[in-house]
C-alpha atoms as a PDB file:
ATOM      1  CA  UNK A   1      55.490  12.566 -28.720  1.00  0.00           C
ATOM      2  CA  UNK A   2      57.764  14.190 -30.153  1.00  0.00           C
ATOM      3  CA  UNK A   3      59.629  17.792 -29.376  1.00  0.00           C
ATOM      4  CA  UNK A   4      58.261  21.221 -30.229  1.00  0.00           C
ATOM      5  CA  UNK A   5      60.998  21.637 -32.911  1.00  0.00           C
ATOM      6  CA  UNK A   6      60.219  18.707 -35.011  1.00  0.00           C
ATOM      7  CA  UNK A   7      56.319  19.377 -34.849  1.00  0.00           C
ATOM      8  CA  UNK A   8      57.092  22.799 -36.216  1.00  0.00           C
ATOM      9  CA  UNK A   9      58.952  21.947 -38.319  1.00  0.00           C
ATOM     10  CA  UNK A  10      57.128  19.635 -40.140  1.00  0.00           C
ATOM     11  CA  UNK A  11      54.339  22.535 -40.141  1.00  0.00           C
ATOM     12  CA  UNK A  12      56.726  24.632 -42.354  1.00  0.00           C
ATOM     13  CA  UNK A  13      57.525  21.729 -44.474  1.00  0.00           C
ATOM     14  CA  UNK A  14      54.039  20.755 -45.233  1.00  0.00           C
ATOM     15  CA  UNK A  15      53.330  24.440 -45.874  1.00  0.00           C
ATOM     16  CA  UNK A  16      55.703  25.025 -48.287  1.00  0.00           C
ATOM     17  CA  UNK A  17      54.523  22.022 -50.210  1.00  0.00           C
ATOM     18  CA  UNK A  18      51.452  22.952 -50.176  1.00  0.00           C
ATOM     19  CA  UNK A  19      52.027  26.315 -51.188  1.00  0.00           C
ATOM     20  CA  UNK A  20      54.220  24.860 -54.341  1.00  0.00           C
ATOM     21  CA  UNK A  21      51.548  22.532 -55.232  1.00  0.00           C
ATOM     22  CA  UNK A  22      49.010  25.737 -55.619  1.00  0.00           C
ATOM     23  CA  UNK A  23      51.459  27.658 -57.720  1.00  0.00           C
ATOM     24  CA  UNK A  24      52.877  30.977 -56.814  1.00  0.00           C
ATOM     25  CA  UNK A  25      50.039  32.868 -55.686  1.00  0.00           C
ATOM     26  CA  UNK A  26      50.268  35.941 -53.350  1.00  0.00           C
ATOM     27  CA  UNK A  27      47.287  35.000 -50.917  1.00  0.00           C
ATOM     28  CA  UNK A  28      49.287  31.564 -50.912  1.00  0.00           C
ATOM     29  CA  UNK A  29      52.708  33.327 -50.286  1.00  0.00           C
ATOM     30  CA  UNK A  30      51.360  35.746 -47.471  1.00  0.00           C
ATOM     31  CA  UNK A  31      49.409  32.604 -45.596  1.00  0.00           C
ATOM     32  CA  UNK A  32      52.814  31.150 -45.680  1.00  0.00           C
ATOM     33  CA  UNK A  33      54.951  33.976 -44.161  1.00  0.00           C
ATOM     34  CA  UNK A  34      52.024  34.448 -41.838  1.00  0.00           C
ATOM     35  CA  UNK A  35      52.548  30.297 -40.972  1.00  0.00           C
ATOM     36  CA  UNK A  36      56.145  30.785 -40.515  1.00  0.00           C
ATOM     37  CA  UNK A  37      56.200  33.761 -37.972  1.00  0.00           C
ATOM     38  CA  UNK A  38      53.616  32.229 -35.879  1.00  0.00           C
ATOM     39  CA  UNK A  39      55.674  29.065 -35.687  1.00  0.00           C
ATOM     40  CA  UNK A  40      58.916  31.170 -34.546  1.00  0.00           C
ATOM     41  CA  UNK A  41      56.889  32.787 -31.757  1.00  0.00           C
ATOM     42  CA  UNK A  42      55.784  29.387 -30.443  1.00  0.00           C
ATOM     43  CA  UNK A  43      59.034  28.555 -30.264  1.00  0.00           C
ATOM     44  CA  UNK A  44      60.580  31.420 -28.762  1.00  0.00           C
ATOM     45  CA  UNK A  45      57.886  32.263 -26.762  1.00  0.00           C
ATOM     46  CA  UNK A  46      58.599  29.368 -24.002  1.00  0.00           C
ATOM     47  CA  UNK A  47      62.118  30.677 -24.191  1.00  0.00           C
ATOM     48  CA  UNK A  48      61.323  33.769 -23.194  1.00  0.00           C
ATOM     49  CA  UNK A  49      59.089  33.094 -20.424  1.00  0.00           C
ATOM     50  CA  UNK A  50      61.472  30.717 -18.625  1.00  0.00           C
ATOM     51  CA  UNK A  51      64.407  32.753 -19.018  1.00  0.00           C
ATOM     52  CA  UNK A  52      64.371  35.382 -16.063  1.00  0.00           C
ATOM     53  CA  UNK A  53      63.534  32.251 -14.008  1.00  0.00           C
ATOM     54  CA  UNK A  54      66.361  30.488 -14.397  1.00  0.00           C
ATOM     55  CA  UNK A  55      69.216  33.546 -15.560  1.00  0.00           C
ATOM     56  CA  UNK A  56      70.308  33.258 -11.579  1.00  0.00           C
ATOM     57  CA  UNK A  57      71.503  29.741 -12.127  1.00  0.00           C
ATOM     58  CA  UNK A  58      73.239  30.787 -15.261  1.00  0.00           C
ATOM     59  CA  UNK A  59      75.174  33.823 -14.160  1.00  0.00           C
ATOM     60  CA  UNK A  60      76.431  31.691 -10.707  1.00  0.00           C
ATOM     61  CA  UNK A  61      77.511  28.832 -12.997  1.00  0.00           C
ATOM     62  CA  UNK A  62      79.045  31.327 -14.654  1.00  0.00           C
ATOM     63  CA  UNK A  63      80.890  32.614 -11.637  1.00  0.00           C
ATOM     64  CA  UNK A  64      81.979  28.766 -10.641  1.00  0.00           C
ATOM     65  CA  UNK A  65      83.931  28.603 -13.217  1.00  0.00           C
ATOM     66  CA  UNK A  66      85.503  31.802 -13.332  1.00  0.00           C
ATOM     67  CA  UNK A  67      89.085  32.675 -12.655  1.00  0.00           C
ATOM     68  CA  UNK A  68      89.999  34.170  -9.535  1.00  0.00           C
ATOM     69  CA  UNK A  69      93.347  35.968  -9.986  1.00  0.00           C
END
């Protein structure tokens, strides 16, 4: 159990050692690029969905704590 940025993390990691252990090949490279964007959209992804939800708790914390003048 541990969270979504460690997991994907580790995915790059083990990626790019993989890739270096194959050499520099550009079927190797592209997988790996390929890896790497899929692991940013899992991880924005969530982001984005919750994000309307919640922006109405953010903008009236927002307004708690401006200054009235």
């Amino acid at each position: 159990m541990y969270p979504l940025q460690l997991v994907l993390r580790e995915i790059l990691l083990q990626n790019s050692l993989d890739a270096m252990a194959e050499g520099s090949g550009t079927d190797a490279e592209s997988v790996a690029m390929t890896i790497k964007y899929a692991t940013v959209m899992v991880a924005t992804l969530p982001i984005l969905c919750v994000y309307p939800f919640l922006q109405k708790y953010f903008t009236s914390g927002v307004m708690i704590g401006a200054v009235k003048g």
